[in-house]
Protein backbone atom coordinates (compact mmCIF):
# COMPACT_ATOMS: atom_id res chain seq x y z
CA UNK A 1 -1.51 20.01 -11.97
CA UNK A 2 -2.33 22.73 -9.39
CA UNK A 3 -0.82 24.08 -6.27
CA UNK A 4 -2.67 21.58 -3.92
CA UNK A 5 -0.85 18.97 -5.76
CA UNK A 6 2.44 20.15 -5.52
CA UNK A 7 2.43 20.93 -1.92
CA UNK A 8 1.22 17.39 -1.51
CA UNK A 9 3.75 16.04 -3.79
CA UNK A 10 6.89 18.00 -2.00
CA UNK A 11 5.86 17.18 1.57
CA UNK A 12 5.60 13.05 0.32
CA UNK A 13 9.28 13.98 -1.08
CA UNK A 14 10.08 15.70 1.81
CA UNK A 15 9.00 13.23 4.03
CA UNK A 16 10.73 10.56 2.49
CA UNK A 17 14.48 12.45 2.35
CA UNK A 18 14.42 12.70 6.57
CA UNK A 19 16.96 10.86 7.81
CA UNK A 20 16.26 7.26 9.08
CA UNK A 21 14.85 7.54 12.40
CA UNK A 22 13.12 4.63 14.65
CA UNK A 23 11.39 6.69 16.81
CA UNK A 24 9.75 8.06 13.26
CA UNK A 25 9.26 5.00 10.96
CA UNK A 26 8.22 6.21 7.92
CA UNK A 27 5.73 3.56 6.49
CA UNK A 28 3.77 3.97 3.61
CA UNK A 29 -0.14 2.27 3.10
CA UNK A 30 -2.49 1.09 0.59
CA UNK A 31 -5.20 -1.40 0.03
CA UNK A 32 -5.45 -3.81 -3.55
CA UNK A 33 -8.58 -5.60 -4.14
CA UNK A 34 -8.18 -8.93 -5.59
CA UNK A 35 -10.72 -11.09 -7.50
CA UNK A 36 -10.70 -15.03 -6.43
CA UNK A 37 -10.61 -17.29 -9.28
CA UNK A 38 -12.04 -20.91 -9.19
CA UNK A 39 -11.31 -23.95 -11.55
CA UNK A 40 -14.30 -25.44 -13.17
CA UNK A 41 -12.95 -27.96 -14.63
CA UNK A 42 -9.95 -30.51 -14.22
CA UNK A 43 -6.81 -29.17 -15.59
CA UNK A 44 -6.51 -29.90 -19.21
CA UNK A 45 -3.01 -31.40 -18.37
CA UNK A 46 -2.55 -33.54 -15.11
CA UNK A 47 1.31 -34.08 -14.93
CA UNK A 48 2.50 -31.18 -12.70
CA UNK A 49 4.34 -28.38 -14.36
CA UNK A 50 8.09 -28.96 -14.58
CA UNK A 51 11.56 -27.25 -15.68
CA UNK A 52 10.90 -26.72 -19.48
CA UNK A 53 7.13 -27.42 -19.21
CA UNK A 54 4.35 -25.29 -18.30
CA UNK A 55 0.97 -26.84 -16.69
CA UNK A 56 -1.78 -26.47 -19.25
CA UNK A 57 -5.22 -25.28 -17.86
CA UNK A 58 -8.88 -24.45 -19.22
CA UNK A 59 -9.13 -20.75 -20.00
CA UNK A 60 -12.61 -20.22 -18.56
CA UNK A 61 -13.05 -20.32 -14.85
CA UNK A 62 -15.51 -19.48 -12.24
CA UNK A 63 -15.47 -15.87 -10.26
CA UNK A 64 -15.63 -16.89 -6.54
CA UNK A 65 -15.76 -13.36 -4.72
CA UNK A 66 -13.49 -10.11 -4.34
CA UNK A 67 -11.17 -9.73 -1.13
CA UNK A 68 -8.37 -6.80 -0.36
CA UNK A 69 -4.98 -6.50 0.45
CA UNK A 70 -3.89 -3.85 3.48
CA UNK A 71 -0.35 -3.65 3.58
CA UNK A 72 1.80 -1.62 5.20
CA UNK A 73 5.36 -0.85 3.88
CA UNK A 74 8.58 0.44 5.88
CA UNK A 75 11.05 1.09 2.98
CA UNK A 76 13.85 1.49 5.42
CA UNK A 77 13.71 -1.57 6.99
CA UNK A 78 12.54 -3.48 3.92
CA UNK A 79 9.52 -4.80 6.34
CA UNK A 80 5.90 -5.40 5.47
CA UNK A 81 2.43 -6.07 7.20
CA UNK A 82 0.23 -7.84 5.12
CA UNK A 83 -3.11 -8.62 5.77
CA UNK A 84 -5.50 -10.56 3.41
CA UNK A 85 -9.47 -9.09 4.05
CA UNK A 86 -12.99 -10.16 2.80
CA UNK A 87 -14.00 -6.38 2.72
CA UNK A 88 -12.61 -3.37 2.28
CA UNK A 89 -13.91 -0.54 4.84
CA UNK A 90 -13.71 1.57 7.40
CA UNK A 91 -13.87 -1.11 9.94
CA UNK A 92 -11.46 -3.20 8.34
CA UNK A 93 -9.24 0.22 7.88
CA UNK A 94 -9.31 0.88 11.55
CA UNK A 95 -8.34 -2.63 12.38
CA UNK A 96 -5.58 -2.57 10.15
CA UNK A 97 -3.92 0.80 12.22
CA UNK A 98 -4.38 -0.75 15.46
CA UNK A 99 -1.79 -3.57 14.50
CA UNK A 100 0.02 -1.50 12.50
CA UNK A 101 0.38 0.80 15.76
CA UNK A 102 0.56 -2.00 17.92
CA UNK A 103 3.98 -3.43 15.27
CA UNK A 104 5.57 -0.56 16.14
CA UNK A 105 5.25 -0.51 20.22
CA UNK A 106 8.13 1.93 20.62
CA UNK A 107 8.16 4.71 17.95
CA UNK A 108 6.91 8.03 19.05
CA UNK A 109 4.80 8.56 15.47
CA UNK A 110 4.47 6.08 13.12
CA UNK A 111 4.77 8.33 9.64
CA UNK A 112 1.93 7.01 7.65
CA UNK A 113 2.20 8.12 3.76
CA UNK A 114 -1.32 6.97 1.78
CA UNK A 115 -4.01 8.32 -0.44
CA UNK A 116 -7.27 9.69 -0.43
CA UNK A 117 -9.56 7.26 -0.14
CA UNK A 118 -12.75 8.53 1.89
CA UNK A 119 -11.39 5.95 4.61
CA UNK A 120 -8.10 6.57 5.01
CA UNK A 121 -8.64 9.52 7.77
CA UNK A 122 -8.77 9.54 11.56
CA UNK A 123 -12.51 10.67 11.60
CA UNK A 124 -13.06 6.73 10.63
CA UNK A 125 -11.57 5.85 14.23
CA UNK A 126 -14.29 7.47 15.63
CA UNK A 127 -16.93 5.25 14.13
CA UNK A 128 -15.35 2.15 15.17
CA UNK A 129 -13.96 2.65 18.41
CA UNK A 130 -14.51 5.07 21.42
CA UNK A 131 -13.71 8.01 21.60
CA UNK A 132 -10.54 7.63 24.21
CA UNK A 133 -9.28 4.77 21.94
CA UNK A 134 -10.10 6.70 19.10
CA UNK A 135 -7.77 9.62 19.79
CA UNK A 136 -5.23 7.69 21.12
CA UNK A 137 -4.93 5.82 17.90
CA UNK A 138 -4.72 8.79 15.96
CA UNK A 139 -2.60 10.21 18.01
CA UNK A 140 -0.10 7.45 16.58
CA UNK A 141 0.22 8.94 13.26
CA UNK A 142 1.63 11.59 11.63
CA UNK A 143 -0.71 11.46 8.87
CA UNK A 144 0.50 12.56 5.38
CA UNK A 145 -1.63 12.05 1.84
CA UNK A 146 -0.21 11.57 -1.67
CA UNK A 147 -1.90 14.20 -4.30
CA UNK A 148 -5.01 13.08 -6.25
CA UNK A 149 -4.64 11.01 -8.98
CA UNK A 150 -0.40 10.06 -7.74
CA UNK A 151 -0.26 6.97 -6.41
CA UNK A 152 2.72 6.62 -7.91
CA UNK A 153 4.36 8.41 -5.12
CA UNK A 154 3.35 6.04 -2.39
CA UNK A 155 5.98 3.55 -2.18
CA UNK A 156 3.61 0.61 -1.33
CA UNK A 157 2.48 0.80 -4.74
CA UNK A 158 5.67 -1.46 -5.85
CA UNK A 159 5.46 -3.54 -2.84
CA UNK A 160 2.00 -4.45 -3.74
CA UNK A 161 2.67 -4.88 -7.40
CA UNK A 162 5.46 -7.25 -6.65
CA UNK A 163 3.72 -8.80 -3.96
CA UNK A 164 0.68 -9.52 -7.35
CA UNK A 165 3.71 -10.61 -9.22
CA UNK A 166 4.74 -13.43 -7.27
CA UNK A 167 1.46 -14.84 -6.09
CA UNK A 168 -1.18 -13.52 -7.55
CA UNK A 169 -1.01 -14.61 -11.34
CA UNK A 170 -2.29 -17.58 -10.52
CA UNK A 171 -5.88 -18.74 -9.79
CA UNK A 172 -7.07 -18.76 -6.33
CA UNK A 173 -10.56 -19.88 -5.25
CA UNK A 174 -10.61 -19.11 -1.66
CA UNK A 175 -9.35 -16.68 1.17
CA UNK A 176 -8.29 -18.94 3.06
CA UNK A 177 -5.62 -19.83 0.18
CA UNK A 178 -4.97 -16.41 -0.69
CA UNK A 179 -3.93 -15.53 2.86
CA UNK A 180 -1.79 -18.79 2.76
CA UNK A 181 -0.23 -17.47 -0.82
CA UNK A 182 0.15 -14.03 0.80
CA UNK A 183 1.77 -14.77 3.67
CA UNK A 184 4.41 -17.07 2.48
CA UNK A 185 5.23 -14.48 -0.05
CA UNK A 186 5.39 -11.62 2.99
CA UNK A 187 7.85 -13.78 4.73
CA UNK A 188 10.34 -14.20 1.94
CA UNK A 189 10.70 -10.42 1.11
CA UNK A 190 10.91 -9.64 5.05
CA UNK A 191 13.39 -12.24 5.33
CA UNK A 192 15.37 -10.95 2.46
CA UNK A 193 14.73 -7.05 3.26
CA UNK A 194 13.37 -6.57 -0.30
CA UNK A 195 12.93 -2.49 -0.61
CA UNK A 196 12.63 0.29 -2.83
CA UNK A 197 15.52 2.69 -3.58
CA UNK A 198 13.68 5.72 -4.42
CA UNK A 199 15.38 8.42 -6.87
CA UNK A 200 12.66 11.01 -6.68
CA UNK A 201 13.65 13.66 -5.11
CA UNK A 202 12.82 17.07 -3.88
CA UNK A 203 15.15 18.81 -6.16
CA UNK A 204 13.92 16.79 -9.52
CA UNK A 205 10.42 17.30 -8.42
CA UNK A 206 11.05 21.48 -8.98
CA UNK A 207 13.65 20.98 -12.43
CA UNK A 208 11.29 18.57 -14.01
CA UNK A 209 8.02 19.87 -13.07
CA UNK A 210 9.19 23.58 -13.25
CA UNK A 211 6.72 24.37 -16.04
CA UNK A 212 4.14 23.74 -13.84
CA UNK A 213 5.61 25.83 -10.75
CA UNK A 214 6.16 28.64 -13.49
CA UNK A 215 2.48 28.48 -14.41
CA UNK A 216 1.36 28.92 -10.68
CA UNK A 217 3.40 31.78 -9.69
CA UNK A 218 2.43 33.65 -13.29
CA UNK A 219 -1.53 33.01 -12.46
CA UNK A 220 -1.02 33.81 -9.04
CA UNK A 221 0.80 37.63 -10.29
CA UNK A 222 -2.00 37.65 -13.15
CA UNK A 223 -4.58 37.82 -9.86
């Protein structure tokens, strides 16, 4: 843990203590990849699954293709933007921010938290749109990244593992169904205003981590 990744980590923290502010959604972003799953044979059990009793199934199946998950999550709101994509590039990255910008019509900056990822940067605009639209996408954001190796302080991270939870443990052969799966599950935790309460702070960053401040600040004198 170096000094790089404790700026990084405070201004995420810092980020996410401002005050609730519409004009400044804070929304956090990340991609999964998912691996479609087809049947190969007929279930070993035909009577549907009921209260009590599971459906049985064949354990092998057939691998039918990857596809990705973009989603965009606004913790304060307890909103999400979901969308289900055969690739996962710069292209489809740059799509993704136009609706994302285009969600949020009337904020002045939408605060985008997200990681490294050689995609995840406004030069990628400029390979996929011109240059006036370019800018004035990026212009959008206020673009913050979590440290290396942290994704564990992007709050999309649960979203997307409790998005897997609910509709992903199951086998799905197509895109076409996973978008179907996907979407009914984004609508139910919209409609509910499913969030995260996050306890991380600023302050608990510096007492827990303080060895590693310490450490920093003694090399730094050492020099």
């Amino acid at each position: 843990m170096n000094a790089a990744f404790l700026a990084r980590m405070e201004d995420i923290l810092a980020v996410y203590a401002r005050p609730v502010d519409a004009r400044f959604p804070v929304v956090c972003f990340d991609e999964r990849p998912c691996v479609l799953h087809g049947q190969p044979v007929a279930p070993l059990d035909p009577v549907p699954a009921r209260p009590g009793r599971h459906r049985r199934e064949s354990h092998t199946y057939v691998r039918q293709g990857t596809a990705c998950l973009l989603a965009a999550f606004e913790p304060a709101s307890g909103q999400r933007l979901v969308e289900v994509s055969a690739r996962r590039t710069g292209a489809d990255y740059c799509r993704f921010l136009q609706r994302l910008a285009a969600h949020y019509p009337h904020a002045q900056k939408i605060v985008l938290v997200q990681d490294n990822l050689n995609t995840h940067t406004d030069a990628v605009l400029y390979q996929h749109l011109p240059p006036a639209e370019a800018r004035a996408l990026a212009e959008r954001f206020e673009w913050h990244y979590t440290p290396r190796n942290a994704s564990w302080l992007n709050m999309v991270e649960l979203e997307l593992s409790a998005i897997a939870c609910q509709c992903l443990h199951q086998r799905i052969p197509t895109l076409e169904e996973l978008t179907a799966h996907v979407a009914a599950c984004v609508a139910e935790r919209n409609a509910a205003r499913a969030t995260v309460h996050w306890q991380f702070t600023l302050e608990d960053a510096r007492q827990k981590l303080n060895r590693h401040y310490q450490k920093i600040r003694g090399c730094r004198q050492l020099a």
